[in-house]
Every structure is written in C-alpha cells, then in structure tokens.
Protein backbone atom coordinates (compact mmCIF):
# COMPACT_ATOMS: atom_id res chain seq x y z
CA UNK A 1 74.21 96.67 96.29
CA UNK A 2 73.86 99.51 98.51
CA UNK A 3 75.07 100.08 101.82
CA UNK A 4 72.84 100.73 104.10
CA UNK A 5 75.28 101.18 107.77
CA UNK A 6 78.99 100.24 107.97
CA UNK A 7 80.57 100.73 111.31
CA UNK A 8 81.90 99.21 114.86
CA UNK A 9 79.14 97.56 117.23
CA UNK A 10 81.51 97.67 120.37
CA UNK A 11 84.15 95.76 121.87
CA UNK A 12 83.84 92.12 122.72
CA UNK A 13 82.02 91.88 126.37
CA UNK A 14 83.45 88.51 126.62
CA UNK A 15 87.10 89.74 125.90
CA UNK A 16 86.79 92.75 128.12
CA UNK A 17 85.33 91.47 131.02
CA UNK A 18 87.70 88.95 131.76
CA UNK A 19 91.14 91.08 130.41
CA UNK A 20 89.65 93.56 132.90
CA UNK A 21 89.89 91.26 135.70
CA UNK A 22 93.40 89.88 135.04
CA UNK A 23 94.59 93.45 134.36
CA UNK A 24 92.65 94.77 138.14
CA UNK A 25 96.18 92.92 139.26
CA UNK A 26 98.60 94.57 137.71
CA UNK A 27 99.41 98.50 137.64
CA UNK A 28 99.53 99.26 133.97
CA UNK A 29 96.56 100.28 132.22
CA UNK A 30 94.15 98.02 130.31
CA UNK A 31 93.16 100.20 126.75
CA UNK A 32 89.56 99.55 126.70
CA UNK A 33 87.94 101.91 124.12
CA UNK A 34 84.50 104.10 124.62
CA UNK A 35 80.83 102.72 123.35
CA UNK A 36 81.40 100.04 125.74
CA UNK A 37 78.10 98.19 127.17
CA UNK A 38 76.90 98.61 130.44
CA UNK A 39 77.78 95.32 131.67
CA UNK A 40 81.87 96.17 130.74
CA UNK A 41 81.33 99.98 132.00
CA UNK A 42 80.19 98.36 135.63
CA UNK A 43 82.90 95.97 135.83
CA UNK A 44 85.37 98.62 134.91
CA UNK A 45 84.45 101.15 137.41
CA UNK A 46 83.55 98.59 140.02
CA UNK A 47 87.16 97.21 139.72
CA UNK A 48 88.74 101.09 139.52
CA UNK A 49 86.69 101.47 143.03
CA UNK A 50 87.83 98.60 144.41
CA UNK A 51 91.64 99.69 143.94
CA UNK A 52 90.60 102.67 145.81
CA UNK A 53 89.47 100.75 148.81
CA UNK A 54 85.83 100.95 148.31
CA UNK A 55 83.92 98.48 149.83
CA UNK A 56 79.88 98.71 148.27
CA UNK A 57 79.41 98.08 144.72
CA UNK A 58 76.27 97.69 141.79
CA UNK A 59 77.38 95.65 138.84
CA UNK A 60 73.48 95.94 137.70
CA UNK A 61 72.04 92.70 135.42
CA UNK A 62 75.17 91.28 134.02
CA UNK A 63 75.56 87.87 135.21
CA UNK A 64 79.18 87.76 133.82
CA UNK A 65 80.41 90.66 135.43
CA UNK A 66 78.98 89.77 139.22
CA UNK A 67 80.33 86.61 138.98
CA UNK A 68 83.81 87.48 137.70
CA UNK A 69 83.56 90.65 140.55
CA UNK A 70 82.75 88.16 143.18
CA UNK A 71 85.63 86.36 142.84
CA UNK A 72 87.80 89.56 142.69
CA UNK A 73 86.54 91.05 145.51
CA UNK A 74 87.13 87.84 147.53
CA UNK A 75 90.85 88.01 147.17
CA UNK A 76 91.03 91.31 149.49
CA UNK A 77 90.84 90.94 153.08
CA UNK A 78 87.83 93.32 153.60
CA UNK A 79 84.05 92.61 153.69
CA UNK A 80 82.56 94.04 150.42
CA UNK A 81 79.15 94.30 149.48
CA UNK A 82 78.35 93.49 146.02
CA UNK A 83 74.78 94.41 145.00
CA UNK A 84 72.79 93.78 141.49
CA UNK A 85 69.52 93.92 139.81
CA UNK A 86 66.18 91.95 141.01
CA UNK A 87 66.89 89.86 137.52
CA UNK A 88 69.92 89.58 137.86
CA UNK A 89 69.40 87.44 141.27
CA UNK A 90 67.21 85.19 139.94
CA UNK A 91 69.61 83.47 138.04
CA UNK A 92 71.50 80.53 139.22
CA UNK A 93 73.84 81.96 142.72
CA UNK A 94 73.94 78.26 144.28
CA UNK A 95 77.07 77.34 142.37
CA UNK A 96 78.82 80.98 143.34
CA UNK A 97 78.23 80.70 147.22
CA UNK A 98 79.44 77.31 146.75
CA UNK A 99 82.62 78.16 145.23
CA UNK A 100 83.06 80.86 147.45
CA UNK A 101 82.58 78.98 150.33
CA UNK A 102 85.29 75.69 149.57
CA UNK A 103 87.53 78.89 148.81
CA UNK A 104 87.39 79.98 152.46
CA UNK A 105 85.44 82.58 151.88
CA UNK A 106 83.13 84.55 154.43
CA UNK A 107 80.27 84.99 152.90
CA UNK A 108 76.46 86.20 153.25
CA UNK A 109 73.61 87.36 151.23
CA UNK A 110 70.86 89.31 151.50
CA UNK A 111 67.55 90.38 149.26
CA UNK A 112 69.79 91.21 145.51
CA UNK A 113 73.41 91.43 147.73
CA UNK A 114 76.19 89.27 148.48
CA UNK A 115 78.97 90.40 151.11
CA UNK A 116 82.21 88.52 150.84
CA UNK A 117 84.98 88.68 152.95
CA UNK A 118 88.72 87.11 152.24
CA UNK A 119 91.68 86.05 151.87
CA UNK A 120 91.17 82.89 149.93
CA UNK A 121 91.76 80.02 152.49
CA UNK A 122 90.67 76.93 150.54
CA UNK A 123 91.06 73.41 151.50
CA UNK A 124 93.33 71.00 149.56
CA UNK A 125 90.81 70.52 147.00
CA UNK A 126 88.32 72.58 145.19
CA UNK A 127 85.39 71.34 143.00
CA UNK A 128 83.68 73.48 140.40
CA UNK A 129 80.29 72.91 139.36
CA UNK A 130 80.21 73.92 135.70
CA UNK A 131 76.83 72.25 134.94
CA UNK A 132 74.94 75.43 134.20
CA UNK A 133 77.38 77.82 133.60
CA UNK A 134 81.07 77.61 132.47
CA UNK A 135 81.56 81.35 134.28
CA UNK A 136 81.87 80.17 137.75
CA UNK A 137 85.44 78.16 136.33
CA UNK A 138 86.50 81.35 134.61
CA UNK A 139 85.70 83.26 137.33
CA UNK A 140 87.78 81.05 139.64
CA UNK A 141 91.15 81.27 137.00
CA UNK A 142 90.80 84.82 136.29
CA UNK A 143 91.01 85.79 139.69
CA UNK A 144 93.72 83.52 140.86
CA UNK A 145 96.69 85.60 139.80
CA UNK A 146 99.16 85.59 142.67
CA UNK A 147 98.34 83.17 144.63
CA UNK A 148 101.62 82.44 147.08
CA UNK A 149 100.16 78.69 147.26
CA UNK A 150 98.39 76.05 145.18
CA UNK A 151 95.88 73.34 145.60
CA UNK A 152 94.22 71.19 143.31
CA UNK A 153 90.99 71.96 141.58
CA UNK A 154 88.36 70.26 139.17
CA UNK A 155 85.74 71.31 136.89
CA UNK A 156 82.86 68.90 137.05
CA UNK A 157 80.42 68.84 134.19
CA UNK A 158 82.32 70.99 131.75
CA UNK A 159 80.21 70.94 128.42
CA UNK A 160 77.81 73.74 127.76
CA UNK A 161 79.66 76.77 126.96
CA UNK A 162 83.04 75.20 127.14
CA UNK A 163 84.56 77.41 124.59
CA UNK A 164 84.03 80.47 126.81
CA UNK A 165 86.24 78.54 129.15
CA UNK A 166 88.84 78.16 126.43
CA UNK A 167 89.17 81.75 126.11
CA UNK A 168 89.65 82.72 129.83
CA UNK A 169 92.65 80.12 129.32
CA UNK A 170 93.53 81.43 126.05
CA UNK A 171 93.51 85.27 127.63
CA UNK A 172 95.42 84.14 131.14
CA UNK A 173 98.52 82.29 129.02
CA UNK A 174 98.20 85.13 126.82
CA UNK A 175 98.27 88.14 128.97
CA UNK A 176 100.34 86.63 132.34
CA UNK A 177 103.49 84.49 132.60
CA UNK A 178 101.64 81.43 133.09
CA UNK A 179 100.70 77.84 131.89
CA UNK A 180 96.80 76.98 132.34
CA UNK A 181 95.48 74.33 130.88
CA UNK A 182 93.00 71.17 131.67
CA UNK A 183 94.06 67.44 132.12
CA UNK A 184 91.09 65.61 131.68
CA UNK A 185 88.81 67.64 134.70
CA UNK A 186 91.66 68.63 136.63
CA UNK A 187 93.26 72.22 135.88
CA UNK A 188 96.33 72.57 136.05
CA UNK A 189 97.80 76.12 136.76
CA UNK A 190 100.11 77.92 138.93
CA UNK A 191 99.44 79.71 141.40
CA UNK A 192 102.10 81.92 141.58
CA UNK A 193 101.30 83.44 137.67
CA UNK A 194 102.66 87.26 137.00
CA UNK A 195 100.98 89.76 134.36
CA UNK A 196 102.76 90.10 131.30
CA UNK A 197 103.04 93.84 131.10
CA UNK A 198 104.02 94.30 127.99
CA UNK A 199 101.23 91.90 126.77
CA UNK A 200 98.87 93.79 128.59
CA UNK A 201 99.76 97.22 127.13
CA UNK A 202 99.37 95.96 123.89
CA UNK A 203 96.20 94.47 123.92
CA UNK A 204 93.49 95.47 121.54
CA UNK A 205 89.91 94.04 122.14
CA UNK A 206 88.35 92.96 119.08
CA UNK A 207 84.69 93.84 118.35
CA UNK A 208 81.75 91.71 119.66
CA UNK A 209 80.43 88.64 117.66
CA UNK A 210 77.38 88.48 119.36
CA UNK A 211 76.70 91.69 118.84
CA UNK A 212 77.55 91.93 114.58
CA UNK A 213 75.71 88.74 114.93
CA UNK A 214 72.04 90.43 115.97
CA UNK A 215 73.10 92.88 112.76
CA UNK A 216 73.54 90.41 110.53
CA UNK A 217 70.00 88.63 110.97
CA UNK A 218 69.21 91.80 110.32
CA UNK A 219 71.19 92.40 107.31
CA UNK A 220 69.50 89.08 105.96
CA UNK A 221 66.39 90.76 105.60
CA UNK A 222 67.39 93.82 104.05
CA UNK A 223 67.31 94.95 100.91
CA UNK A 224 70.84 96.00 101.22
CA UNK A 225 74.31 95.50 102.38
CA UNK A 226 75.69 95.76 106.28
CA UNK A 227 79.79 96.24 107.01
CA UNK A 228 80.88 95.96 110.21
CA UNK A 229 84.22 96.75 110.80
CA UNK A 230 87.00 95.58 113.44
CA UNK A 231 86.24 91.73 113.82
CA UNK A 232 88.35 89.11 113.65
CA UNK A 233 88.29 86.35 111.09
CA UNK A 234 90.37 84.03 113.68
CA UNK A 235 88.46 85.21 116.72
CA UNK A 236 87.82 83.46 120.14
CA UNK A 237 84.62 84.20 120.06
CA UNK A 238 82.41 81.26 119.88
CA UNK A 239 80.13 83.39 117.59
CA UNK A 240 82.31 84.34 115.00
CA UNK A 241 80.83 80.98 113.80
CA UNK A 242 77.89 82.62 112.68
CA UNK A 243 79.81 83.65 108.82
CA UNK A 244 80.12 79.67 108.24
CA UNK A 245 75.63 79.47 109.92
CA UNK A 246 75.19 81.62 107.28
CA UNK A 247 77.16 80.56 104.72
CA UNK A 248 75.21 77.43 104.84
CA UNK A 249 71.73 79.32 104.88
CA UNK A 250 73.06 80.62 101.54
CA UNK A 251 73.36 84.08 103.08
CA UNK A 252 75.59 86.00 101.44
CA UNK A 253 78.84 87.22 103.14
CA UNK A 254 82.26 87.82 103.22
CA UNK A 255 85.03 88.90 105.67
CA UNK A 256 88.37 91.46 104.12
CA UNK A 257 90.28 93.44 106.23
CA UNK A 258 88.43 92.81 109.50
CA UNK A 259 85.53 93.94 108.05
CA UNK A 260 82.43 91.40 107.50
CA UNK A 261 80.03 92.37 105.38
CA UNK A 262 76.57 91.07 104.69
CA UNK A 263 73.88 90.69 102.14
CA UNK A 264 70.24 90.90 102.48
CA UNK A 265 69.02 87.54 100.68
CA UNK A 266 65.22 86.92 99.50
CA UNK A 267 65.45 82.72 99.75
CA UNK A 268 67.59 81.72 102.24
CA UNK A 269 67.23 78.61 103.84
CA UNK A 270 67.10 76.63 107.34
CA UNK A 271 69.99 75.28 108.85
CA UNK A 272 70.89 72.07 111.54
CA UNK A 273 73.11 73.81 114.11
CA UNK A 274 74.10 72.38 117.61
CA UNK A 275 74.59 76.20 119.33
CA UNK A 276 75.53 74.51 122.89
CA UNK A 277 79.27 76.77 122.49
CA UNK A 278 77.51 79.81 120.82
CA UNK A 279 73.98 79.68 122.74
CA UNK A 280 73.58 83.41 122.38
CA UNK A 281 73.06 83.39 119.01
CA UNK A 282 70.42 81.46 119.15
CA UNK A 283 67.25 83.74 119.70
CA UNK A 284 68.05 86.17 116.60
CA UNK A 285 69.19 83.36 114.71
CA UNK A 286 66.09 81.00 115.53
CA UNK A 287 63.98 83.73 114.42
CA UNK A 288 66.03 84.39 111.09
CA UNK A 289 65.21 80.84 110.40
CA UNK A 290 61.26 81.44 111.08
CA UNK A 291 61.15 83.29 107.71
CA UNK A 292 63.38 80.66 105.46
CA UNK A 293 62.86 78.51 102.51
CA UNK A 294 63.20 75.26 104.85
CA UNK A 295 63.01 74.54 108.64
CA UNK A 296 65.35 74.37 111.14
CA UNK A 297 66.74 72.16 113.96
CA UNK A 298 68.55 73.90 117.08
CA UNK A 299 70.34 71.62 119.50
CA UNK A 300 72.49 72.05 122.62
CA UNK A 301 69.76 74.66 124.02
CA UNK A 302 69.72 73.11 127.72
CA UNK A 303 71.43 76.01 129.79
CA UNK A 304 69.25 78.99 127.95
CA UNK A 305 66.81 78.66 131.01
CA UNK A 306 69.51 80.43 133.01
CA UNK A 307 70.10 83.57 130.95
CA UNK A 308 68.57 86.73 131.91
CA UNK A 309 65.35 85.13 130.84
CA UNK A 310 64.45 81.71 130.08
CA UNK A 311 65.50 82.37 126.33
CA UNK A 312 63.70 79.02 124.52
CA UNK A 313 60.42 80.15 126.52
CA UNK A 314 60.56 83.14 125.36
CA UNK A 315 61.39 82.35 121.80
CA UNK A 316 58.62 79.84 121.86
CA UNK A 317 55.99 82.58 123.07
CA UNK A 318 57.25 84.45 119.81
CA UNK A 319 56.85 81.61 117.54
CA UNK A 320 53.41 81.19 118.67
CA UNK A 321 52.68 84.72 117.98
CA UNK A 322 54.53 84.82 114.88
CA UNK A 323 52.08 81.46 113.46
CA UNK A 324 55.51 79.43 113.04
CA UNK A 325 55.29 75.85 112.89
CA UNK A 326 57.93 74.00 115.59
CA UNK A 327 58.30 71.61 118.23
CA UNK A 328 60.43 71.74 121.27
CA UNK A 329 62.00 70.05 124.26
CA UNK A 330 64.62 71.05 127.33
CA UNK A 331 67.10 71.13 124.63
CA UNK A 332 66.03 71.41 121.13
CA UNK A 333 63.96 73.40 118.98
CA UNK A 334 62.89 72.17 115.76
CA UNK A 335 61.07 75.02 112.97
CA UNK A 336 58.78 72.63 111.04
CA UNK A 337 56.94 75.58 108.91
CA UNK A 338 58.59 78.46 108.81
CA UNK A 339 56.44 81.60 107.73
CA UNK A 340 56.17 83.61 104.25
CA UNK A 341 56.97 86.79 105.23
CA UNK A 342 54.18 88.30 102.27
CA UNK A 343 51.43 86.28 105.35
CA UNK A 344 53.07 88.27 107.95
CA UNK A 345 50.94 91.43 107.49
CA UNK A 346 47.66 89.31 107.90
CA UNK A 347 48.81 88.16 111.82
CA UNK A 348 47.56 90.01 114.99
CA UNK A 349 49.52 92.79 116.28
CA UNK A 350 52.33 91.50 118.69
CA UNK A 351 53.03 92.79 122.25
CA UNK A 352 56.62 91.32 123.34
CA UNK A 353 57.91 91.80 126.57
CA UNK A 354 61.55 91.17 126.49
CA UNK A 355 61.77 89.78 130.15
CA UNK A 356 64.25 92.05 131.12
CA UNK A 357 66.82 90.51 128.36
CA UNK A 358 68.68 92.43 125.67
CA UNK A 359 68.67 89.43 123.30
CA UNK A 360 64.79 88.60 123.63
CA UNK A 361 64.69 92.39 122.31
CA UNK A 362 66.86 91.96 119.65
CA UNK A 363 65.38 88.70 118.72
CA UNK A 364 62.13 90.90 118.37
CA UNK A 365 63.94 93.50 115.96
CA UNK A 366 64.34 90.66 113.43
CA UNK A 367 60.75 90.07 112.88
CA UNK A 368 60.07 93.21 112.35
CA UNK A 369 62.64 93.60 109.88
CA UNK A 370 61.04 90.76 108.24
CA UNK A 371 57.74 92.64 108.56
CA UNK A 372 56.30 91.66 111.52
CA UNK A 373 53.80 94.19 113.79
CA UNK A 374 55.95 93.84 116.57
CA UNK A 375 55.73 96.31 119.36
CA UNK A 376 58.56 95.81 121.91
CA UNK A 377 57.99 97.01 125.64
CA UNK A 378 61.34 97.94 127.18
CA UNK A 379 63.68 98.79 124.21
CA UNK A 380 66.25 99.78 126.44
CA UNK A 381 67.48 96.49 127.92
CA UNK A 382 69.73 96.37 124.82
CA UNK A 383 72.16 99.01 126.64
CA UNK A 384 73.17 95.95 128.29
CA UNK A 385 75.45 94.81 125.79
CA UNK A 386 74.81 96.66 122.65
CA UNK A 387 73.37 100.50 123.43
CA UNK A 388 72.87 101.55 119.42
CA UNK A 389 71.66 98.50 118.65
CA UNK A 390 68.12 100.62 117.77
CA UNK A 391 69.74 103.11 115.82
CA UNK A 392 71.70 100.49 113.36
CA UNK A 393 68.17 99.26 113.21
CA UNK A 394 66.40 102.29 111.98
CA UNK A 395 68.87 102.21 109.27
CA UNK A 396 67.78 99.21 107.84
C-alpha cells in the first residue's frame, strides 16, 4: 500500500506544558524541540518572561496553559497581569479564582484578565474542585515545588479526565525528588520537593496522541497508508488508546519502532467507547464513526461543554448537516445510521464554523476526507495545537 505522508505531528502539549512548569523552577534547561503549538510556544515564553521579572502576559486561547500560568505566577510576590483571548474567558474561571483565593492569593479580574498577586498564604486546608476540569489539581501540584511548608489538600469530584491528573503525578515523581500520590481524595505530597536535574536534562517529549489521532481518522479514509513517527507505544497519553479504538473498528494498524502506522479501510465498523479519560478524541473520532458499517455509542461526554466550544453541540450541528442518524444527551451520543459515503455527494453544501476550536476544525477535515462538501470558516484555529495539520491533509 502506498504511503501517502510519514512524519512527526509535534510534541505532546500535555507533556510540555506541564514539564515546562516544573522545569520554570529550576535553572537547567528544559529541551523542548521546534514545530511546537501555539498553546506550548505561549507558555514557554510567558514563563522565560516571567524569570526576567516581567509582570504582563498573553497566553492567547489555551485553557491549559492560563491555568497552569496562573498558578505559576502566583508563587512570586509581584502583581502580574495575565491576559487571554475573548474564548478563552468564557470557559469555566469560577474554580481558578477559587483556588487562588483559599491559596492566599490577591487576586482580581477584569474584561479577558486576571491580576494575581502572592506568596501563597493558604489556610490549613485547601479544597479543589475537579468537577469540570482535572487542570485546576494539576495546576495546583505543578506549581507547588518548594514550598518551605505544607498543608493538607483534597480533590473533590475527581473523575472526568482523571488520567491527565495521573500524568502531572507521573511527570512531578518523575522529574523532582518527590513522592505525590492520592489517598483516597486527599493528596499527599511534600512540600519541600527539589527538581531532579539530571532527570530534567534528559527528558525527551514524546509526540502528541491527540494530534496522530486527528491523522489517523484521516488515514481511515484514505486510500493509502499514514506513518507517524516518534510516539510511544507505552505513553501517558490518555489517547494513545486510540490504536486499541481502532483496532476494534477493524482499522488497520500497527505500532514498530515508535512509529504507528495506519491503513485506509473501506468497511470499518462502529465502536462502544466510554472517552470520559480521552474526551478529545472524541469529535474526529465520532465523525469517523458517521461513515461505518455499524453505529456507535460515545459515553463519558459530560465535561465537552467546557472546551473551547461546546464540542457535543457542535458535533451534533454536523451530524445534522451530514444526514447522520443519532440521539444524544448531557453525556452520550449514540450514531444510530451512520451514512454511505457514495450518498454523501447528493447532501447540501456545508458551512461549518469551528467556534473558535481547533478540534471542531479537524473534526470537519474528516468528512471531507470521506467526501463531504465541507467548507470550513477559520482554518487557522488548528495552529492551536497542531499548525500543519492542513498540509498533512492535502496529502491525503
């Protein structure tokens, strides 16, 4: 079969976001390689600024990054304006202040702008709410290398996203002298954690599952073969779980040598996934399934209303278009008649606006891979995470 692109899609956001943070507190130098997104390029020179003494920063629409910034910048004993996108500030900031706040934390915000103000002087206890977003925890442990004193703290409502959790623990008892770990909702951790050095000079970032992930849907509907190089078979990426999604959809695909490679297939079929720990695979994915031999149940959808968009909206609105069969709730979606791609060229043209997120976007490149009229206002949001995401496209 003949390949059609092999190459890198980028290092892991979620990897390089949060070793950036742990490394902002020591003075050796993270390696983080070029082609990075514009959410990682952001955090990185927002955190190189901040060692300067800067004091007014734009981290743009990544929720990730603001968050995990916020809680940087609080450590330092200066006010600090942290600014973002419109979009960016309509997604959930309750839980932040709030954390920010039982930290001892000035703080006060203004139209797209936060200013914070530490040291952290938090009381004897400190309650997380994790409900929407596991972030505001990492956030929290990233950023608490140093500390000269402890207190206790608890993450309440830790389920959606909990493996993005994991690997903030996984990367702080990797990369600093320390023991993190949870007991029951109660972290335990020490406040008085060093960086490894050596650790830290070593690390290599693996490549984004999220990102090969968008490639592979479209590898599924090619007539042709996609390698993309530098992932990890044993990843922390919640993703990576996308080779076993698609081994059961009887896609074909393989992983040697950090290298997984995929194969377009003609009759694949649906598949019963519960994507709460991997919920950004779920608009490419869902819309991989609208073309398959069988339908398709997604569960554990109940936190994609606080992306950058509301993501199961927004799928839904391209369902519609798209004449796929489905039913949905809060947290499901269920693909009852998926579409023959040979009826797509009979359907109305379709105008999607990706609501200002990169993965409503990409989610829109599969159907037209599967032959869909789509036009796509906006192409550029993808620079968020994945900038030649459109080129690896026109290759297919």
């Amino acid at each position: 079969m003949k390949t059609l692109w092999q190459g890198r899609v980028g290092p892991s956001k979620s990897i390089a976001n949060r070793a950036l943070i742990i490394s902002s507190f020591s003075r050796s130098q993270l390696k983080v390689e070029e082609n990075l997104s514009e959410d990682i390029q952001y955090l990185k020179n927002a955190l190189a600024e901040l060692k300067e003494g800067k004091s007014d920063f734009y981290l743009g629409e990544g929720g990730t990054s603001f968050r995990f910034f916020a809680l940087r910048a609080s450590r330092e004993s200066f006010e600090i304006t942290i600014k973002g996108s419109e979009s960016l500030f309509r997604r959930p900031m309750d839980e932040l202040i709030d954390l920010l706040e039982q930290l001892g934390v000035k703080i006060s915000s203004g139209k797209n702008q936060i200013k914070v103000k530490g040291p952290w002087r938090p009381k004897d206890k400190v309650i997380i709410d994790c409900q929407k977003s596991s972030q505001f925890a990492s956030a929290f442990v990233l950023s608490s290398i140093g500390l000269s004193y402890e207190f206790d703290v608890f993450l309440e409502s830790l389920s959606s996203s909990k493996s993005y959790f994991s690997m903030s623990l996984n990367l702080m008892n990797e990369l600093t002298n320390s023991n993190v770990h949870l007991n029951g909702d109660q972290l335990s951790w020490r406040s008085t954690s060093e960086i490894n050095t050596k650790s830290l000079e070593g690390f290599k970032i693996e490549d984004d599952w999220s990102s090969a992930a968008s490639v592979g849907c479209l590898a599924a509907l090619s007539e042709g073969e996609v390698r993309i190089e530098n992932l990890f078979a044993e990843s922390v990426q919640s993703d990576s779980k996308i080779r076993e999604i698609f081994s059961q959809m009887g896609i074909s695909n393989d992983m040697q040598n950090n290298v997984w490679s995929v194969r377009g297939s003609s009759d694949y079929r649906g598949v019963s996934i519960d994507l709460e720990q991997s919920p950004d695979l779920f608009p490419v994915l869902s819309v991989l399934c609208a073309f398959a031999q069988s339908g398709s149940i997604f569960t554990g959808l109940k936190n994609l209303r606080y992306k950058e968009s509301n993501r199961l909206k927004n799928i839904e609105l391209l369902m519609d278009a798209l004449g796929v069969g489905f039913e949905s709730n809060d947290d499901s979606l269920k693909i009852l008649k998926p579409v023959d791609r040979k009826d797509l060229s009979s359907l109305k043209p379709i105008d999607l606006s990706p609501d200002s997120d990169h993965r409503i976007a990409m989610a829109g490149a599969v159907a037209i891979q599967a032959g869909a009229r789509v036009t796509i206002r906006d192409k550029g949001v993808v620079k968020k995470s994945f900038a030649h995401f459109w080129e690896i496209q026109r290759s297919l």
